[in-house]
N, C-alpha and C. Protein backbone atom coordinates (compact mmCIF):
# COMPACT_ATOMS: atom_id res chain seq x y z
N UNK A 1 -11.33 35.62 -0.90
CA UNK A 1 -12.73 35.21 -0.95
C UNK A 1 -13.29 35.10 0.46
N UNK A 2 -12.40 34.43 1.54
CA UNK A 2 -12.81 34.14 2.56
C UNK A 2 -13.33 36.03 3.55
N UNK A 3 -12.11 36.32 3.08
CA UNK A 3 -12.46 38.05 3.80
C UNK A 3 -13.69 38.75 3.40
N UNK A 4 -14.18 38.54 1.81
CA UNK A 4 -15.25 39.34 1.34
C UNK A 4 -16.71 38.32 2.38
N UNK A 5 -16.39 37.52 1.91
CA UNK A 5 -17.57 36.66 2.89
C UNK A 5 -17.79 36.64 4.04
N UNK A 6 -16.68 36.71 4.87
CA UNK A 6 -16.97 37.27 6.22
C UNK A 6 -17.29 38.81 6.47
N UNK A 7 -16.71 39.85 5.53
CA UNK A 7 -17.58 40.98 5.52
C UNK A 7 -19.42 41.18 5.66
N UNK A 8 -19.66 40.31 4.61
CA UNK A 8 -20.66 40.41 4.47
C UNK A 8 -21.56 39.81 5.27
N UNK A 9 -20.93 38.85 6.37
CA UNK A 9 -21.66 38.13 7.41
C UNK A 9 -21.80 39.13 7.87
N UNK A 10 -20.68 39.93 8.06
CA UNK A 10 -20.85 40.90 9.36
C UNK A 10 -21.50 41.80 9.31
N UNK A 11 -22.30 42.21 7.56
CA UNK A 11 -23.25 43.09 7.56
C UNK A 11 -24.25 42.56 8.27
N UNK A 12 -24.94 41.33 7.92
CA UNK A 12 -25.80 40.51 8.11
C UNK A 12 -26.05 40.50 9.93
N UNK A 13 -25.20 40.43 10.47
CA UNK A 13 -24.60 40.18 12.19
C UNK A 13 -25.68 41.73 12.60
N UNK A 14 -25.38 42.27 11.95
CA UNK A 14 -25.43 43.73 12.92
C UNK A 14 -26.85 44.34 11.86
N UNK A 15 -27.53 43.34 11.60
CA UNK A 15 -28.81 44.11 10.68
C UNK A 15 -29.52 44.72 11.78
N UNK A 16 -29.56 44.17 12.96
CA UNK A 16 -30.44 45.67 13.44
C UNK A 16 -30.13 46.73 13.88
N UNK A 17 -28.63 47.30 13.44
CA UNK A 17 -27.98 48.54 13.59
C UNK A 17 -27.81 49.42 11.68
N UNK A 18 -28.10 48.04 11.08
CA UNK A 18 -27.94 48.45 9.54
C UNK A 18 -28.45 47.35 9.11
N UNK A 19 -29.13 47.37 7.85
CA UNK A 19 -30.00 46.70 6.44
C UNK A 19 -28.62 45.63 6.30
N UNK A 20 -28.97 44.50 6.26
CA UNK A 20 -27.98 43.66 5.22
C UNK A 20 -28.06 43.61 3.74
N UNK A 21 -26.87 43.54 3.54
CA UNK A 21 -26.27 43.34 2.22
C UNK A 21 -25.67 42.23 1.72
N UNK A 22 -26.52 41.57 0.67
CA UNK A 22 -25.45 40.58 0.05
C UNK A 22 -25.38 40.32 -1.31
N UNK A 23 -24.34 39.46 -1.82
CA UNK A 23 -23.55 39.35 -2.92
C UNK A 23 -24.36 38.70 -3.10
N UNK A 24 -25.05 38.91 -5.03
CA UNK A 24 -26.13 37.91 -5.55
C UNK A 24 -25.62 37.50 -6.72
N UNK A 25 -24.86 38.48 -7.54
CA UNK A 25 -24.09 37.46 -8.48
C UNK A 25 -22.84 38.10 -8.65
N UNK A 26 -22.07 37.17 -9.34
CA UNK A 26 -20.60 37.87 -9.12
C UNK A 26 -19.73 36.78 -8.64
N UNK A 27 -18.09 36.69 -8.68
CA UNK A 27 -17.13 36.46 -8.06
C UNK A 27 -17.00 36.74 -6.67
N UNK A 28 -17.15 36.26 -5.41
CA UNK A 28 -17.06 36.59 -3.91
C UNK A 28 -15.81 37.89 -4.13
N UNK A 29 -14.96 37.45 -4.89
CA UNK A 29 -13.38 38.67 -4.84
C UNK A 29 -13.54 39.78 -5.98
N UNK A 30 -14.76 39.83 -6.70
CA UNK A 30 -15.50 41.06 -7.64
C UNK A 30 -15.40 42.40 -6.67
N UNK A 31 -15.73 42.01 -5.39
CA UNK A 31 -15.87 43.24 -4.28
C UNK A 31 -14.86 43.55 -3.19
N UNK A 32 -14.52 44.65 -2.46
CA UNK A 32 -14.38 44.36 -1.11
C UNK A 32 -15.62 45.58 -0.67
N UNK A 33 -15.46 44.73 0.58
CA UNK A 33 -16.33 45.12 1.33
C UNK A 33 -16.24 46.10 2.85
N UNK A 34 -16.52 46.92 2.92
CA UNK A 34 -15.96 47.36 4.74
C UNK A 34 -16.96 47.99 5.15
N UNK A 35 -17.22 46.63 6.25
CA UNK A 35 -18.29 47.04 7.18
C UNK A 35 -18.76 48.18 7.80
N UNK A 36 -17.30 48.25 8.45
CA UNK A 36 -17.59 49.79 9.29
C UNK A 36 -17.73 51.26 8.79
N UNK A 37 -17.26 51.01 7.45
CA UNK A 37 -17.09 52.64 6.79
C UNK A 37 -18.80 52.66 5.59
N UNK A 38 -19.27 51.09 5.44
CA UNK A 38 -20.30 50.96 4.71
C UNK A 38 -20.16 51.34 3.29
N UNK A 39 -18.97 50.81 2.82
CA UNK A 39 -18.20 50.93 1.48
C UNK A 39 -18.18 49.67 0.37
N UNK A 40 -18.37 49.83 -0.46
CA UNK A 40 -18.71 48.76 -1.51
C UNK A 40 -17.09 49.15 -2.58
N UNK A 41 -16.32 48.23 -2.87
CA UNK A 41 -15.23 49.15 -3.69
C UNK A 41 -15.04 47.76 -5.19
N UNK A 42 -15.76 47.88 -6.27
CA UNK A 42 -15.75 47.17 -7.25
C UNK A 42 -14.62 46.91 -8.48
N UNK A 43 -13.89 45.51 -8.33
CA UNK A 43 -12.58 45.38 -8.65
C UNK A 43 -12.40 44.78 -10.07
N UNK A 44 -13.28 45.23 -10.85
CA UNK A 44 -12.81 45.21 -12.54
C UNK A 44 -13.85 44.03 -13.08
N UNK A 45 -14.66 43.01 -12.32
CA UNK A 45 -15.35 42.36 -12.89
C UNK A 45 -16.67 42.73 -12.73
N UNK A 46 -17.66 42.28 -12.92
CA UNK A 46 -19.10 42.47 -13.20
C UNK A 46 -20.01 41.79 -11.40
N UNK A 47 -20.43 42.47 -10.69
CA UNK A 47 -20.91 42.29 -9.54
C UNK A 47 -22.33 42.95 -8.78
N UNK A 48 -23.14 42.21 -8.98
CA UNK A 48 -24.88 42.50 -7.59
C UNK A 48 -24.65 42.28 -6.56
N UNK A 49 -25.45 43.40 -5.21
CA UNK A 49 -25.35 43.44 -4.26
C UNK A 49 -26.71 44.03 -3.93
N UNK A 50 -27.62 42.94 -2.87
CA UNK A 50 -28.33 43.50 -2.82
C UNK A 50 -28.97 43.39 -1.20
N UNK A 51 -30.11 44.26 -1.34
CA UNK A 51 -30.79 44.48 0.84
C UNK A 51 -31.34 43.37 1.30
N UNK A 52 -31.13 42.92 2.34
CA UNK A 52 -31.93 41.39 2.52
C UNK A 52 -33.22 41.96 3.09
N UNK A 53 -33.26 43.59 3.13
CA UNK A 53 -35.01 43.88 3.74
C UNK A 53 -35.64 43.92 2.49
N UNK A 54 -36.97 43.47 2.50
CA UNK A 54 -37.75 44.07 1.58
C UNK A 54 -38.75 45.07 1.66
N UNK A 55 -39.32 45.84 0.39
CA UNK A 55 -40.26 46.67 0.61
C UNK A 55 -41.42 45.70 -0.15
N UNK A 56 -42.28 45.84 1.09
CA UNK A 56 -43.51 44.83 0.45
C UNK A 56 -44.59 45.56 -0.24
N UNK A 57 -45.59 44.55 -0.64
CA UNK A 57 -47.16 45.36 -1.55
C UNK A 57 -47.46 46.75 -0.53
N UNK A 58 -47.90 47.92 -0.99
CA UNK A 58 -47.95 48.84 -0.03
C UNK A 58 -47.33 49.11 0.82
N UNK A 59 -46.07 49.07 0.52
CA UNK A 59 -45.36 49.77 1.20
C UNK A 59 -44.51 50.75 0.56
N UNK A 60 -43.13 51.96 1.08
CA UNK A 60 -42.98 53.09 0.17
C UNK A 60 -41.33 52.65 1.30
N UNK A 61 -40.35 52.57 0.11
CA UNK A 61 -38.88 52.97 1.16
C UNK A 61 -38.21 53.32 0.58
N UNK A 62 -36.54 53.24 0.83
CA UNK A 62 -35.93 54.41 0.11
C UNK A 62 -34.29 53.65 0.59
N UNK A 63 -33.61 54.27 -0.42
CA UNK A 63 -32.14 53.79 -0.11
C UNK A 63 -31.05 54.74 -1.23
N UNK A 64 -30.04 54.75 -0.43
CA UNK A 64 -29.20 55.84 -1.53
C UNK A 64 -27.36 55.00 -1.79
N UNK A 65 -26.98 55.53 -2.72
CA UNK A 65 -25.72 55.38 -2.46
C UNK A 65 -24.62 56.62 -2.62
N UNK A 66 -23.66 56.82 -2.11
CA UNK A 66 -22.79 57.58 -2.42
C UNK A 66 -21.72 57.50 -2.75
N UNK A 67 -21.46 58.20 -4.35
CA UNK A 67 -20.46 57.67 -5.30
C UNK A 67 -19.10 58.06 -4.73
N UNK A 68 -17.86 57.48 -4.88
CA UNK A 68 -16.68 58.24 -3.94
C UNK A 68 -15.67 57.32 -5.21
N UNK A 69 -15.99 56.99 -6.28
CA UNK A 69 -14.95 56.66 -7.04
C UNK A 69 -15.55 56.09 -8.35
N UNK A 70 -15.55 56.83 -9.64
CA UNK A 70 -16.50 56.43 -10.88
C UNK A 70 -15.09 56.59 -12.05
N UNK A 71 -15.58 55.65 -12.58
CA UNK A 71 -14.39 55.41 -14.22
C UNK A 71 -15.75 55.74 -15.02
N UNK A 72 -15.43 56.10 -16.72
CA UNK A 72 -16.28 55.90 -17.47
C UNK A 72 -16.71 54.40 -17.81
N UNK A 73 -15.90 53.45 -17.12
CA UNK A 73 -16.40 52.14 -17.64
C UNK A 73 -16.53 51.26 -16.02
N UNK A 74 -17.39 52.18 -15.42
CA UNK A 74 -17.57 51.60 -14.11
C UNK A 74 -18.99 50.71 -14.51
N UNK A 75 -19.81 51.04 -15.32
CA UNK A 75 -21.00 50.52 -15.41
C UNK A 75 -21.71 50.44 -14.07
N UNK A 76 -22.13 51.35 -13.50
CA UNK A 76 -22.56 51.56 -12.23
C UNK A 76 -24.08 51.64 -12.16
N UNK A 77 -25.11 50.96 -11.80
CA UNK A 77 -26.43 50.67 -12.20
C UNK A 77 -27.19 50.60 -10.58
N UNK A 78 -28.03 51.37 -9.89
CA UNK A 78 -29.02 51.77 -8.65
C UNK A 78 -30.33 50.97 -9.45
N UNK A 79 -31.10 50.24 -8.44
CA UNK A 79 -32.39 50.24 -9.01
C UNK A 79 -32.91 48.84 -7.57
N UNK A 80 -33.95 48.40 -8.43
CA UNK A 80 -34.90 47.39 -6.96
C UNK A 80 -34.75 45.89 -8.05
N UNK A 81 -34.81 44.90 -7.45
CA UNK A 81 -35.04 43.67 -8.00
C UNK A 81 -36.33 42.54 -7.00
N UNK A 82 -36.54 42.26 -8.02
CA UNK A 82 -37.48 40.73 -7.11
C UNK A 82 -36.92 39.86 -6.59
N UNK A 83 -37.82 38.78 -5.94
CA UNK A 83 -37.37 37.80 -5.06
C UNK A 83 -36.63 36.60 -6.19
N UNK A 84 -37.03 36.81 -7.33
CA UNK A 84 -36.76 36.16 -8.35
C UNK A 84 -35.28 36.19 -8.94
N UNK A 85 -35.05 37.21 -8.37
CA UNK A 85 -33.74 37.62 -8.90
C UNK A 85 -32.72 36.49 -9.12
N UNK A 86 -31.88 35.73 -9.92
CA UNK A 86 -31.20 34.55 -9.58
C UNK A 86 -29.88 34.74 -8.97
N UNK A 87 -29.43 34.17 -8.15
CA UNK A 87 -28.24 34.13 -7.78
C UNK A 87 -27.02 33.27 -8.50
N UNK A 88 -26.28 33.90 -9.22
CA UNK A 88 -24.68 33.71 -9.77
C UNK A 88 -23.92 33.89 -9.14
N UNK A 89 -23.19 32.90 -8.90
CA UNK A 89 -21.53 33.06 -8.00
C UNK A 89 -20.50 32.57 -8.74
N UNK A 90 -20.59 33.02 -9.94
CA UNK A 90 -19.60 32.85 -11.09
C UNK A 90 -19.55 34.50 -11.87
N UNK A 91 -18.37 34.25 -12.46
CA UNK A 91 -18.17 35.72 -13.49
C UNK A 91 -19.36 35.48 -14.57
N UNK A 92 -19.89 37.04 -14.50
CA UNK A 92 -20.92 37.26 -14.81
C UNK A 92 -20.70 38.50 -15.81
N UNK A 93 -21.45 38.51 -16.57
CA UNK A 93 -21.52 39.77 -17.49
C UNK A 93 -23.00 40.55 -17.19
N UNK A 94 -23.84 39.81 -16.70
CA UNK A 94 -25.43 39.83 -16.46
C UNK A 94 -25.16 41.05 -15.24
N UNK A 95 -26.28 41.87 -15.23
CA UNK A 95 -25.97 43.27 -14.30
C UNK A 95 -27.61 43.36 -13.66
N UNK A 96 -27.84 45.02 -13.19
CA UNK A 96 -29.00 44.76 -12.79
C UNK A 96 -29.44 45.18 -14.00
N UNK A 97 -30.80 45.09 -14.34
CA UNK A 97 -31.86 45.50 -15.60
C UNK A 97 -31.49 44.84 -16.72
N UNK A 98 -30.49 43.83 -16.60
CA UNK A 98 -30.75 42.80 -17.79
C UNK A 98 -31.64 41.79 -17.93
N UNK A 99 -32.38 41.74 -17.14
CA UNK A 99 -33.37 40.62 -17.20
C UNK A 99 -34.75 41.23 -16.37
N UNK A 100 -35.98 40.46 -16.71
CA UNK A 100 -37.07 40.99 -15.95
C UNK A 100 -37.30 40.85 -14.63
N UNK A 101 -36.54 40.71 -13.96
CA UNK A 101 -36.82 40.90 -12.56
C UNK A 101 -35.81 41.70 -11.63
N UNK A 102 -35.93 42.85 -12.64
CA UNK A 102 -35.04 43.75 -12.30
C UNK A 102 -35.23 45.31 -12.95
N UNK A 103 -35.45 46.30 -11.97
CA UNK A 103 -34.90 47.79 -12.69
C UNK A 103 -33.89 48.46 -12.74
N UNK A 104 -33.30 49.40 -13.32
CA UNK A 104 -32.28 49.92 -12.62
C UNK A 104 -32.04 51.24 -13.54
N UNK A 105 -30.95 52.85 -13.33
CA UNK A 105 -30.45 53.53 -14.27
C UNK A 105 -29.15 53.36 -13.72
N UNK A 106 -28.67 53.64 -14.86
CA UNK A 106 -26.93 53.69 -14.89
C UNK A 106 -26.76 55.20 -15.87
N UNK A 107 -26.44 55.86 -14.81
CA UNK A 107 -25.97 57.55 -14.75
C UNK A 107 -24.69 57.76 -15.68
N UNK A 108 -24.35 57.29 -15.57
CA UNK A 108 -23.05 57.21 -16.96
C UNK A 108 -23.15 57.00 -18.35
N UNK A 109 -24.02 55.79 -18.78
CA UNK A 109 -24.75 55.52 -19.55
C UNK A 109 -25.79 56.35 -20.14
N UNK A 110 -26.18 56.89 -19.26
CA UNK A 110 -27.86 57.62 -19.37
C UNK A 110 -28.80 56.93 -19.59
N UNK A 111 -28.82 56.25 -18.98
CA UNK A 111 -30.20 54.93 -19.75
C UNK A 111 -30.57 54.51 -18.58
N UNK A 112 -31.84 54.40 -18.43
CA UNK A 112 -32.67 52.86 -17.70
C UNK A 112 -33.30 51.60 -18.05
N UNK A 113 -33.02 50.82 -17.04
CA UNK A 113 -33.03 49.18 -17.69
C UNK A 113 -34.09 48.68 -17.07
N UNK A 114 -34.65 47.86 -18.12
CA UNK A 114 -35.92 46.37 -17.21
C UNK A 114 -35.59 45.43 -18.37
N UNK A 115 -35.70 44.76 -18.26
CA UNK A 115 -35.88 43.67 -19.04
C UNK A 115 -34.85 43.55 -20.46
N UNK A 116 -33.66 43.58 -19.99
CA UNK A 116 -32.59 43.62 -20.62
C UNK A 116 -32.75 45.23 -21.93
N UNK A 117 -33.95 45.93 -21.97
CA UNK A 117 -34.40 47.21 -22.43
C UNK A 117 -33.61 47.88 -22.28
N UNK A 118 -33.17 48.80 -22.82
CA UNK A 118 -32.72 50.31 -22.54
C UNK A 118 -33.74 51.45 -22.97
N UNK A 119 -33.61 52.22 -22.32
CA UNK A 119 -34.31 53.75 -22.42
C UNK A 119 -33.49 55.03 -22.23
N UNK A 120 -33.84 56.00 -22.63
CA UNK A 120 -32.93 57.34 -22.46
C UNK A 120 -33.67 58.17 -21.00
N UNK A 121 -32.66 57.96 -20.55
CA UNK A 121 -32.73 58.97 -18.89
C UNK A 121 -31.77 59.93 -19.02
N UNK A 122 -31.70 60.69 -19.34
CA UNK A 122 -30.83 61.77 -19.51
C UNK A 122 -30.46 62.92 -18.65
N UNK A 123 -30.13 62.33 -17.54
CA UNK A 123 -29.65 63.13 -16.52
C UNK A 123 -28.19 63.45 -16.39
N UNK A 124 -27.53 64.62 -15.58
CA UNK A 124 -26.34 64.72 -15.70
C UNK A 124 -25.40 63.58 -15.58
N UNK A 125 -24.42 63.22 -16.24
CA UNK A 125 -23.93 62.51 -16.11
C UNK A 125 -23.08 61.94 -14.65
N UNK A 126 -23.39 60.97 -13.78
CA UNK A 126 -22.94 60.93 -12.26
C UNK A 126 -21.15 60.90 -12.58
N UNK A 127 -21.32 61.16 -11.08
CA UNK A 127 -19.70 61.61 -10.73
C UNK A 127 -19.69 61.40 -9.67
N UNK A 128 -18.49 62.13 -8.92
CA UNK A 128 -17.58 61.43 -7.26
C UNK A 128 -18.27 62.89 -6.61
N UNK A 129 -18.66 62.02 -5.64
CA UNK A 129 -19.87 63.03 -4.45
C UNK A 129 -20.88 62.66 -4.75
N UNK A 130 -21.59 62.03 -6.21
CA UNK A 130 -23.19 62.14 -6.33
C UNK A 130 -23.33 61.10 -5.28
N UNK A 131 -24.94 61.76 -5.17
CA UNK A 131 -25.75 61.09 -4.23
C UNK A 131 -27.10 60.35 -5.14
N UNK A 132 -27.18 59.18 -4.88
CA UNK A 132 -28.40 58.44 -6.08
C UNK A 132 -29.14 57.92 -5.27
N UNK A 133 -30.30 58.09 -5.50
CA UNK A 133 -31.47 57.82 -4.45
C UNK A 133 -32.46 56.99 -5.02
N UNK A 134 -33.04 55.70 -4.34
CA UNK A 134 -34.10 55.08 -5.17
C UNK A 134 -35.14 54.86 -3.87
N UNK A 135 -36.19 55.50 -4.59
CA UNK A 135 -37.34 55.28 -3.69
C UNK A 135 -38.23 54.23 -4.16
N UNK A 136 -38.75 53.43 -3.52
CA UNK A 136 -39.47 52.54 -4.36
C UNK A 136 -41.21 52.08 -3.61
N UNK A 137 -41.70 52.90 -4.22
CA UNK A 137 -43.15 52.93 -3.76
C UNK A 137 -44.08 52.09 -4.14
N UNK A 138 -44.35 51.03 -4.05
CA UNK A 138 -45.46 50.17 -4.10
C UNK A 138 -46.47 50.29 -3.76
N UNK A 139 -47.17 51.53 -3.16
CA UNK A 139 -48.81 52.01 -3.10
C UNK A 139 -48.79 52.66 -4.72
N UNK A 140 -48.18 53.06 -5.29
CA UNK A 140 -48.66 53.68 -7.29
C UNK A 140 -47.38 52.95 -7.83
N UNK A 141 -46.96 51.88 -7.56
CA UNK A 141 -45.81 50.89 -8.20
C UNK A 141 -45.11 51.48 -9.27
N UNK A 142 -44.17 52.13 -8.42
CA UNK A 142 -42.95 53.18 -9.20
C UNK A 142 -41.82 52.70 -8.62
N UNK A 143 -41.05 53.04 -9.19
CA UNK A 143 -39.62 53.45 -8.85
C UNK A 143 -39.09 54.57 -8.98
N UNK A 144 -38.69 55.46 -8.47
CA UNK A 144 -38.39 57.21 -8.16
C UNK A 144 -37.28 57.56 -7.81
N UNK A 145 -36.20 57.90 -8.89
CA UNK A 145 -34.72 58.06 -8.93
C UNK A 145 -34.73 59.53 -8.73
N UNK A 146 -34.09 59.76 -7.12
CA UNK A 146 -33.16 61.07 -7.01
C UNK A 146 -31.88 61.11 -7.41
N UNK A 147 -31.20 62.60 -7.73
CA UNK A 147 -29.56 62.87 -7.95
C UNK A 147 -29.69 64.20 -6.50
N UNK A 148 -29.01 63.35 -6.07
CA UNK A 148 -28.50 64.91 -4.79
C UNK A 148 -29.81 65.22 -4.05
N UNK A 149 -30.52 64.37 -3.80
CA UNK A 149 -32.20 64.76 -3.06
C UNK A 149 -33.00 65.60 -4.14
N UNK A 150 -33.09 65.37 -5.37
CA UNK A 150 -33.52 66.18 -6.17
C UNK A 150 -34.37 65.32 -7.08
N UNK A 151 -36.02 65.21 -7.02
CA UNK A 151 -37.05 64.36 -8.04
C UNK A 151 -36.79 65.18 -9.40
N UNK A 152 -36.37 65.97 -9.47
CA UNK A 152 -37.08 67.26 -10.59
C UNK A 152 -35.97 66.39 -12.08
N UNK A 153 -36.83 66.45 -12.73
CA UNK A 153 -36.29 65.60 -14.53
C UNK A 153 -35.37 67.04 -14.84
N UNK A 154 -34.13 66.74 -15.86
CA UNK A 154 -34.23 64.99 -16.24
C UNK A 154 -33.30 64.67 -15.26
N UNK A 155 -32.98 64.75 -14.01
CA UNK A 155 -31.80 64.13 -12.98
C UNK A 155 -32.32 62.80 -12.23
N UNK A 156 -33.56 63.57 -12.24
CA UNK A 156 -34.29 62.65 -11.27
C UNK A 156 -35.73 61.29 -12.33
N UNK A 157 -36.47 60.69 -11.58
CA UNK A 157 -37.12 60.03 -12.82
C UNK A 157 -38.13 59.13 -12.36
N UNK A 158 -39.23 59.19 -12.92
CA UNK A 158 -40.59 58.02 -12.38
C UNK A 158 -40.36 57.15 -13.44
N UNK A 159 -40.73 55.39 -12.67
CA UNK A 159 -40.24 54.51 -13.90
C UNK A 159 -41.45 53.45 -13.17
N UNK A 160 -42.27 53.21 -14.28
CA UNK A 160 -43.40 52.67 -13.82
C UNK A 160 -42.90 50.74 -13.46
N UNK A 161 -43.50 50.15 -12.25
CA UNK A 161 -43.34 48.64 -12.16
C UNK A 161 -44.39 48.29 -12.41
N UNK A 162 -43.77 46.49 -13.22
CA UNK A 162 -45.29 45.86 -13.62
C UNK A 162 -45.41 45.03 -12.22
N UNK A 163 -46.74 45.46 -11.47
CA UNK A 163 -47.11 44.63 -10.45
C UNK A 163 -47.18 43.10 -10.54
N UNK A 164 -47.39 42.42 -12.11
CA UNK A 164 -47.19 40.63 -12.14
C UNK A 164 -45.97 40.83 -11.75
N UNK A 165 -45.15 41.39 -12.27
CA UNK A 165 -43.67 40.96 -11.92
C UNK A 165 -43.18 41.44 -10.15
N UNK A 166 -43.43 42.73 -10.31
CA UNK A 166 -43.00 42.94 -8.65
C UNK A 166 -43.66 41.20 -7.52
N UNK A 167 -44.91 41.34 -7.52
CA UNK A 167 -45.10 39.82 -6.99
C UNK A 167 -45.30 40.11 -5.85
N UNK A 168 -43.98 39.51 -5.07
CA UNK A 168 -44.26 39.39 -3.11
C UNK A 168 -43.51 40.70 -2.51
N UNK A 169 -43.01 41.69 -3.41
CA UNK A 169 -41.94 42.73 -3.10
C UNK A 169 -40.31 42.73 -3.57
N UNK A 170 -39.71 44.02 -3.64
CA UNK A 170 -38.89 43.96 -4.07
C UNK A 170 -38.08 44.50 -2.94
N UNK A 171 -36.58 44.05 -3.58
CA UNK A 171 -35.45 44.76 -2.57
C UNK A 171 -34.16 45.88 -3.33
N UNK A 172 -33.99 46.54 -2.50
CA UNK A 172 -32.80 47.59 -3.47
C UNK A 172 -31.43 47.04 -3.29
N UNK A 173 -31.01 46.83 -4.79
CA UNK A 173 -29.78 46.61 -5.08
C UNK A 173 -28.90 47.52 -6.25
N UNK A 174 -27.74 47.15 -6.28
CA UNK A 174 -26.99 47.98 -7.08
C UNK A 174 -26.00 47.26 -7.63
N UNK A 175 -25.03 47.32 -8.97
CA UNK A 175 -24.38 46.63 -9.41
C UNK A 175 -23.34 47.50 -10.05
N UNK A 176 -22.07 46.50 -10.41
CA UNK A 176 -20.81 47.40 -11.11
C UNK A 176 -19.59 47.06 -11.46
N UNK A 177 -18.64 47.44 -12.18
CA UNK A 177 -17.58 46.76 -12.40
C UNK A 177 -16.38 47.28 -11.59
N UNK A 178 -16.57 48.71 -11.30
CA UNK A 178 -15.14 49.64 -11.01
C UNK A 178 -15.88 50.52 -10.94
N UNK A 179 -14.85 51.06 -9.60
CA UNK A 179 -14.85 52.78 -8.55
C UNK A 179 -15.16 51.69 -7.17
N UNK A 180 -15.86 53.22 -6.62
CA UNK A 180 -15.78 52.70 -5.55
C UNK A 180 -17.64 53.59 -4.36
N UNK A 181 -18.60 52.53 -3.94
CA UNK A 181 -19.59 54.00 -3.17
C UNK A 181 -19.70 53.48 -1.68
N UNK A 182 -20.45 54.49 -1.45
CA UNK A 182 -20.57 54.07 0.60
C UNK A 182 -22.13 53.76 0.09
N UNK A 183 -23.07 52.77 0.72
CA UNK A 183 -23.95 52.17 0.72
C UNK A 183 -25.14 52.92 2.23
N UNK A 184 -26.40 53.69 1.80
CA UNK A 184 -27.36 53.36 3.09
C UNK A 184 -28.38 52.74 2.54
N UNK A 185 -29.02 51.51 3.29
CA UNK A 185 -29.70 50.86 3.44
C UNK A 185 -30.90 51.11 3.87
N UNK A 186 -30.78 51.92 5.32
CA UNK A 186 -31.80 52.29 6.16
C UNK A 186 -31.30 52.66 7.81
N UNK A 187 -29.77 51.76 7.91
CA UNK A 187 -29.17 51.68 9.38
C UNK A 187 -28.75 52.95 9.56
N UNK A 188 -29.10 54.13 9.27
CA UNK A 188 -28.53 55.44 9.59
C UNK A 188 -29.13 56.43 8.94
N UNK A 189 -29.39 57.84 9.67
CA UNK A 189 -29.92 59.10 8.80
C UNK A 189 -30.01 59.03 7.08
N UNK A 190 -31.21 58.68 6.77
CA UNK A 190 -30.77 59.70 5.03
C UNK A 190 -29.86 60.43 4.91
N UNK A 191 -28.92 60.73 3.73
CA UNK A 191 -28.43 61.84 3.41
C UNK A 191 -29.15 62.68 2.40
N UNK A 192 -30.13 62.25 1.74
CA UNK A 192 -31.13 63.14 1.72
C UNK A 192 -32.48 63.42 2.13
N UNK A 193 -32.27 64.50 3.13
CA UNK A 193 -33.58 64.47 3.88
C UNK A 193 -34.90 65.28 3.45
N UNK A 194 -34.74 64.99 2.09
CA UNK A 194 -36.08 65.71 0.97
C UNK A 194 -36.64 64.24 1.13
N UNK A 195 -36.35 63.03 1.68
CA UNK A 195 -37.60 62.03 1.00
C UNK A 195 -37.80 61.37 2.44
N UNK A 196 -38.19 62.02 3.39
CA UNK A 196 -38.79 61.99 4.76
C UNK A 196 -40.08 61.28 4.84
N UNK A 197 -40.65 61.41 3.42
CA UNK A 197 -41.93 60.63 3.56
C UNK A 197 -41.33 58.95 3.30
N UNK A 198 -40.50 58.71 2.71
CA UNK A 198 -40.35 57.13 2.90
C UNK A 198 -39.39 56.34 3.78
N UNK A 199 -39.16 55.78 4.27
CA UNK A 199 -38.47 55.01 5.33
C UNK A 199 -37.44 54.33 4.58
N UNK A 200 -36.47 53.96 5.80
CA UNK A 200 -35.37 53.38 4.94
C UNK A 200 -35.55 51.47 4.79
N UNK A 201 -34.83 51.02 3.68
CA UNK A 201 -34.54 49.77 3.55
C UNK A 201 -33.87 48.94 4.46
């Protein structure tokens, strides 16, 4: 516990070389963490992690992850949450898009979530190499899921936000039980450089 927590200081330490990241609900030992390689590796229980930057009213940013280890029962979920979001530091079954202050798709699943909802997103099913991209634009209050730098349906996906709920801004997080991805925030090049128009998290 003590190691995952000092990881995550150390994201925090060095935010102006990289976006911080932190554990919002979950077991502290749900994760490990490594700073330097910017690796998230999820150890069989249910775990949120999310940017301590936010993207505010009018503003447009962007954040990706890259998958490097997926089970069919990774439950692996990309998306933005509010300031509202609650923080659990207990075992949790609660993920992102189970509750309303939260979006998210989970590529395995095929579905996207708000408000404990499901919907059919029917994009290829993710795998080890994908690249998942969430742009999250608050000038036309969307959320805009790439696969591999790619908007084009059904991989990719516009998912409308309700502005009562967005509020003061949202931040990008991601959640999961098992595998393993490398995390950008904003502290380094896109790896996909098709979404040049938005800035990183």
């Amino acid at each position: 516990m003590h190691g995952v927590a000092q990881s995550l200081r150390e994201i925090g330490a060095t935010a102006g070389r990289r976006s911080a990241l932190a554990l919002c609900r979950g077991e502290a030992g749900a994760v490990d963490v490594d700073v330097k390689e910017q690796t998230v590796a999820f150890k069989g229980s249910s775990a949120t992690l999310r940017s301590a930057k936010w993207c505010l009213p009018l503003e447009r940013k962007y954040f990706e992850i890259v998958i490097l280890a997926i089970e069919h029962n990774s439950c692996l979920r990309c998306g933005v949450a509010t300031a509202s979001l609650g923080s659990m530091f207990s075992a949790s079954d609660t993920g992102l898009g189970d509750d309303h202050q939260s979006w998210a798709v989970n590529g395995l699943a095929q579905v996207s979530m708000d408000n404990g909802q499901t919907k059919d997103y029917k994009c290829a099913p993710w795998k080890k190499g994908d690249v998942i991209g969430i742009a999250c634009d608050l000038v036309q209050m969307q959320m805009l899921v790439l696969l591999n730098g790619s908007f084009a349906v059904p991989d990719g996906g516009v998912f409308e936000l309700d502005p009562g709920v967005v509020g003061e801004g949202l931040v990008a997080a991601f959640s999961g039980q098992r595998g393993m991805v490398c995390f950008n925030l904003g502290g380094r090049g896109s790896i996909c450089d098709t979404v040049c128009r938005f800035c990183g998290l």
